[in-house]
Protein backbone atom coordinates (compact mmCIF):
# COMPACT_ATOMS: atom_id res chain seq x y z
CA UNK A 1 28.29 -1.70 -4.01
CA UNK A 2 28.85 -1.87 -0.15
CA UNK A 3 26.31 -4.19 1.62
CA UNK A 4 25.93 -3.51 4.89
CA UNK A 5 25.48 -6.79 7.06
CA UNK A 6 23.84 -6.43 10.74
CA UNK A 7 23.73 -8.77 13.66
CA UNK A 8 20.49 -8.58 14.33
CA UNK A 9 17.79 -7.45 11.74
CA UNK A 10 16.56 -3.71 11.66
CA UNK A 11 12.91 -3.64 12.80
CA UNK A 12 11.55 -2.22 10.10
CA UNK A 13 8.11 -3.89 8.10
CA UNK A 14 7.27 -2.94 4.76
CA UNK A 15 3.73 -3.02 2.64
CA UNK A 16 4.98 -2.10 -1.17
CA UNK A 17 2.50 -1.90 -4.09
CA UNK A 18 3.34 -1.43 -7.48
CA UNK A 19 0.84 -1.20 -10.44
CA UNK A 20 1.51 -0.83 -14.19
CA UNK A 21 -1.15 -3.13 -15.38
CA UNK A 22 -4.60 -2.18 -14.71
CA UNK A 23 -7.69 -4.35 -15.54
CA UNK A 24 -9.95 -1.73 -16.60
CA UNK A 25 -9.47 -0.41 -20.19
CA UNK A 26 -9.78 3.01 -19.64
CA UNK A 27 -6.91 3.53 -17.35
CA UNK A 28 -3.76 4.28 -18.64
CA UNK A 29 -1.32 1.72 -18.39
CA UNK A 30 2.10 2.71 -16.40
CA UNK A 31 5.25 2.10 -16.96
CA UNK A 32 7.39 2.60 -14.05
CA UNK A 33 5.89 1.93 -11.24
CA UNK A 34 6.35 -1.56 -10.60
CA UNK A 35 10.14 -0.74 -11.07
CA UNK A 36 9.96 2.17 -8.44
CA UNK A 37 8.63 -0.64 -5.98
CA UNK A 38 10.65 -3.00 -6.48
CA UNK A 39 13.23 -0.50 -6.65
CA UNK A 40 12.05 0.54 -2.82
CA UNK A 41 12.34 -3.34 -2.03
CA UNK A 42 15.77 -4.03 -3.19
CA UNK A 43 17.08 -0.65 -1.27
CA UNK A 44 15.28 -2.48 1.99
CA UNK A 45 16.97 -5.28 1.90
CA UNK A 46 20.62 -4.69 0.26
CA UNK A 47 21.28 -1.19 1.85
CA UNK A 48 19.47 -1.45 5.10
CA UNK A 49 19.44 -5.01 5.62
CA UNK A 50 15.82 -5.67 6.02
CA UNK A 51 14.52 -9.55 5.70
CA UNK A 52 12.74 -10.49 2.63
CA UNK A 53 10.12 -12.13 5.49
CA UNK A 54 9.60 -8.22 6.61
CA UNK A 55 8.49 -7.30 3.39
CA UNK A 56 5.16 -7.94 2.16
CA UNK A 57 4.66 -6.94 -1.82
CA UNK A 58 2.09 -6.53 -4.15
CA UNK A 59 2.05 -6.28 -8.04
CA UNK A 60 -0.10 -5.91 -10.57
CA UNK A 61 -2.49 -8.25 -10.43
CA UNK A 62 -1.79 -9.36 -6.95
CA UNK A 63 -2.47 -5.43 -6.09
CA UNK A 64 -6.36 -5.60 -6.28
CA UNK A 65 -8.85 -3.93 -3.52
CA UNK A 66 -9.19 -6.91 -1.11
CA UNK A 67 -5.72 -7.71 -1.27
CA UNK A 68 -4.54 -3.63 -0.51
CA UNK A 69 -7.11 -3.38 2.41
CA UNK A 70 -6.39 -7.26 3.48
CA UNK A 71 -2.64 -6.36 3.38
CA UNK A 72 -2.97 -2.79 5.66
CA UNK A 73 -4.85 -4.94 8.64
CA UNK A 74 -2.33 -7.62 8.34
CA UNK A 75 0.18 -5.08 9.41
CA UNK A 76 -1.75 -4.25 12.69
CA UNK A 77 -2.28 -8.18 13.05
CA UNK A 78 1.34 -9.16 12.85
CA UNK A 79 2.35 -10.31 15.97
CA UNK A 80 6.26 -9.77 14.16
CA UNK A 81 5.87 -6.09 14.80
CA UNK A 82 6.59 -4.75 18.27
CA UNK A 83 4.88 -1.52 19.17
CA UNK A 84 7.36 0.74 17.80
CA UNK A 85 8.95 -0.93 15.16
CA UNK A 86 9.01 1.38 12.05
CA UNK A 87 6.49 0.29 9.23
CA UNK A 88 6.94 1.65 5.56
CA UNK A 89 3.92 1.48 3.22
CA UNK A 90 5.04 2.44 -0.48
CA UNK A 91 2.15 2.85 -2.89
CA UNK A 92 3.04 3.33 -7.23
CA UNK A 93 0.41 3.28 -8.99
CA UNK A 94 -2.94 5.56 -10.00
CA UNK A 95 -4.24 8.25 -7.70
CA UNK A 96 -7.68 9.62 -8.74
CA UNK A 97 -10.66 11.54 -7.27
CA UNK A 98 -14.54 10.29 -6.99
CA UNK A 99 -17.58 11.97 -6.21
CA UNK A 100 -17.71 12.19 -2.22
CA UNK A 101 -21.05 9.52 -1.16
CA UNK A 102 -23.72 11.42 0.53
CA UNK A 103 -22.72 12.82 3.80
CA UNK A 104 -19.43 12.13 3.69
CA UNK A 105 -17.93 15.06 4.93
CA UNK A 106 -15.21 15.83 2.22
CA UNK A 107 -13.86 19.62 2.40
CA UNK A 108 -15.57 19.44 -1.08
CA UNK A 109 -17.43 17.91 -3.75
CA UNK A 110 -14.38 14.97 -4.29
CA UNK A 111 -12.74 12.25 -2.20
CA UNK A 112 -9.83 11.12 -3.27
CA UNK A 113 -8.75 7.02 -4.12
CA UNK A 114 -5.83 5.22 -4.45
CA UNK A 115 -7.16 2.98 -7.75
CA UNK A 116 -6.28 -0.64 -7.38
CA UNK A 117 -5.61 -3.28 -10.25
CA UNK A 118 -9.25 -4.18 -10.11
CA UNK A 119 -10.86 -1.02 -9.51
CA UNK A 120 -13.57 -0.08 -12.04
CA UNK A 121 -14.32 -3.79 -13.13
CA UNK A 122 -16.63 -6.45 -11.75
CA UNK A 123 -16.35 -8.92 -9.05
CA UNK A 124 -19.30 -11.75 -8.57
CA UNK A 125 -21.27 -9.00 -10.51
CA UNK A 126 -20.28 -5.89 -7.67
CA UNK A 127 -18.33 -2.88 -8.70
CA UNK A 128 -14.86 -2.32 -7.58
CA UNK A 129 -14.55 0.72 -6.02
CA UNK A 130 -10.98 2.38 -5.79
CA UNK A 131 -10.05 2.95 -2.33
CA UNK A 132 -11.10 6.36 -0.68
CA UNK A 133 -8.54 8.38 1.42
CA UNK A 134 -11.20 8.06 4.66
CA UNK A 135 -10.84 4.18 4.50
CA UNK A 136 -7.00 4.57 4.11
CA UNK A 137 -7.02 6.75 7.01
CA UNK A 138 -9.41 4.04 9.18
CA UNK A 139 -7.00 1.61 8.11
CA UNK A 140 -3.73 3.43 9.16
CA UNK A 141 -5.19 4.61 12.66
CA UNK A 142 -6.08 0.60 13.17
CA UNK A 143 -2.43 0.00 12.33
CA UNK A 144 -1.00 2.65 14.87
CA UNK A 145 -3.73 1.81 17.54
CA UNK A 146 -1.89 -1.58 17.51
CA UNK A 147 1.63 -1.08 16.19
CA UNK A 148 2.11 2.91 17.51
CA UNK A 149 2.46 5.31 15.20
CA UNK A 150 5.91 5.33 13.93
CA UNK A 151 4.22 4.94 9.96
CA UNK A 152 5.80 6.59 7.01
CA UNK A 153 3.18 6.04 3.89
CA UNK A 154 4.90 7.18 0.10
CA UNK A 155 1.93 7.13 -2.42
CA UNK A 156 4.05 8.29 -5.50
């Protein structure tokens, strides 16, 4: 395999969640998508030479709601990142829909959710909620509003 090797570091930051194992019962269990992450990782930093220090990761259990949403702002807070620099967010894991809240306007009856490890189950006796496509959106305008917007987001 060639390895490319660079003088100076590409610029590129990375956000990559994998999830296979979800808490709740009732959601199917993956297979592959912790691979397909860390498959995105080790393409980062053997083919395009990004440091491991660029590239923040969550799996499985370290993938939960708080962590996702903590993990997005960190990306605008990261005083690593220039305005410019490219920023990858890779997402693996369960997609699902949700009843849209009350006067949230939708385009429909559904909202969809990116469903993190914890989503479903209880936390000091709240809900976990997955997280809706409006607060992903929030998040990734907060990001470009500090960073630009040179932001390539893979939910697969």
């Amino acid at each position: 395999m060639l390895r490319l090797v660079y003088s100076k570091p590409p610029p590129l930051f990375a956000l990559i969640i994998g999830i296979d194992e979800y808490q709740y019962d009732d959601f199917e269990q993956l297979d592959c998508a912790v691979a397909d992450a860390q498959a995105i990782k080790a393409y980062l930093e053997t083919s395009l030479g990004v440091p491991t220090s660029q590239i923040k990761t969550l799996f499985n259990k370290e993938a939960t709601r708080d962590a996702i949403i903590e993990s997005l702002r960190d990306l605008g807070k990261n005083s690593s990142i220039n305005r410019g620099d490219p920023i990858l967010i890779y997402y693996a894991g369960h997609g699902s829909t949700s009843e849209a809240p009350d006067g949230w306007e939708s385009g429909g009856s559904d909202i969809q959710i990116l469903v993190s490890h914890d989503t479903l189950c209880d936390s000091e006796n709240n809900r976990v909620f997955g997280i809706p496509d409006r607060t992903i959106g929030v998040l990734l305008e907060q990001i470009a509003a500090e960073k630009d917007d040179n932001i390539v987001c893979i939910l697969h």
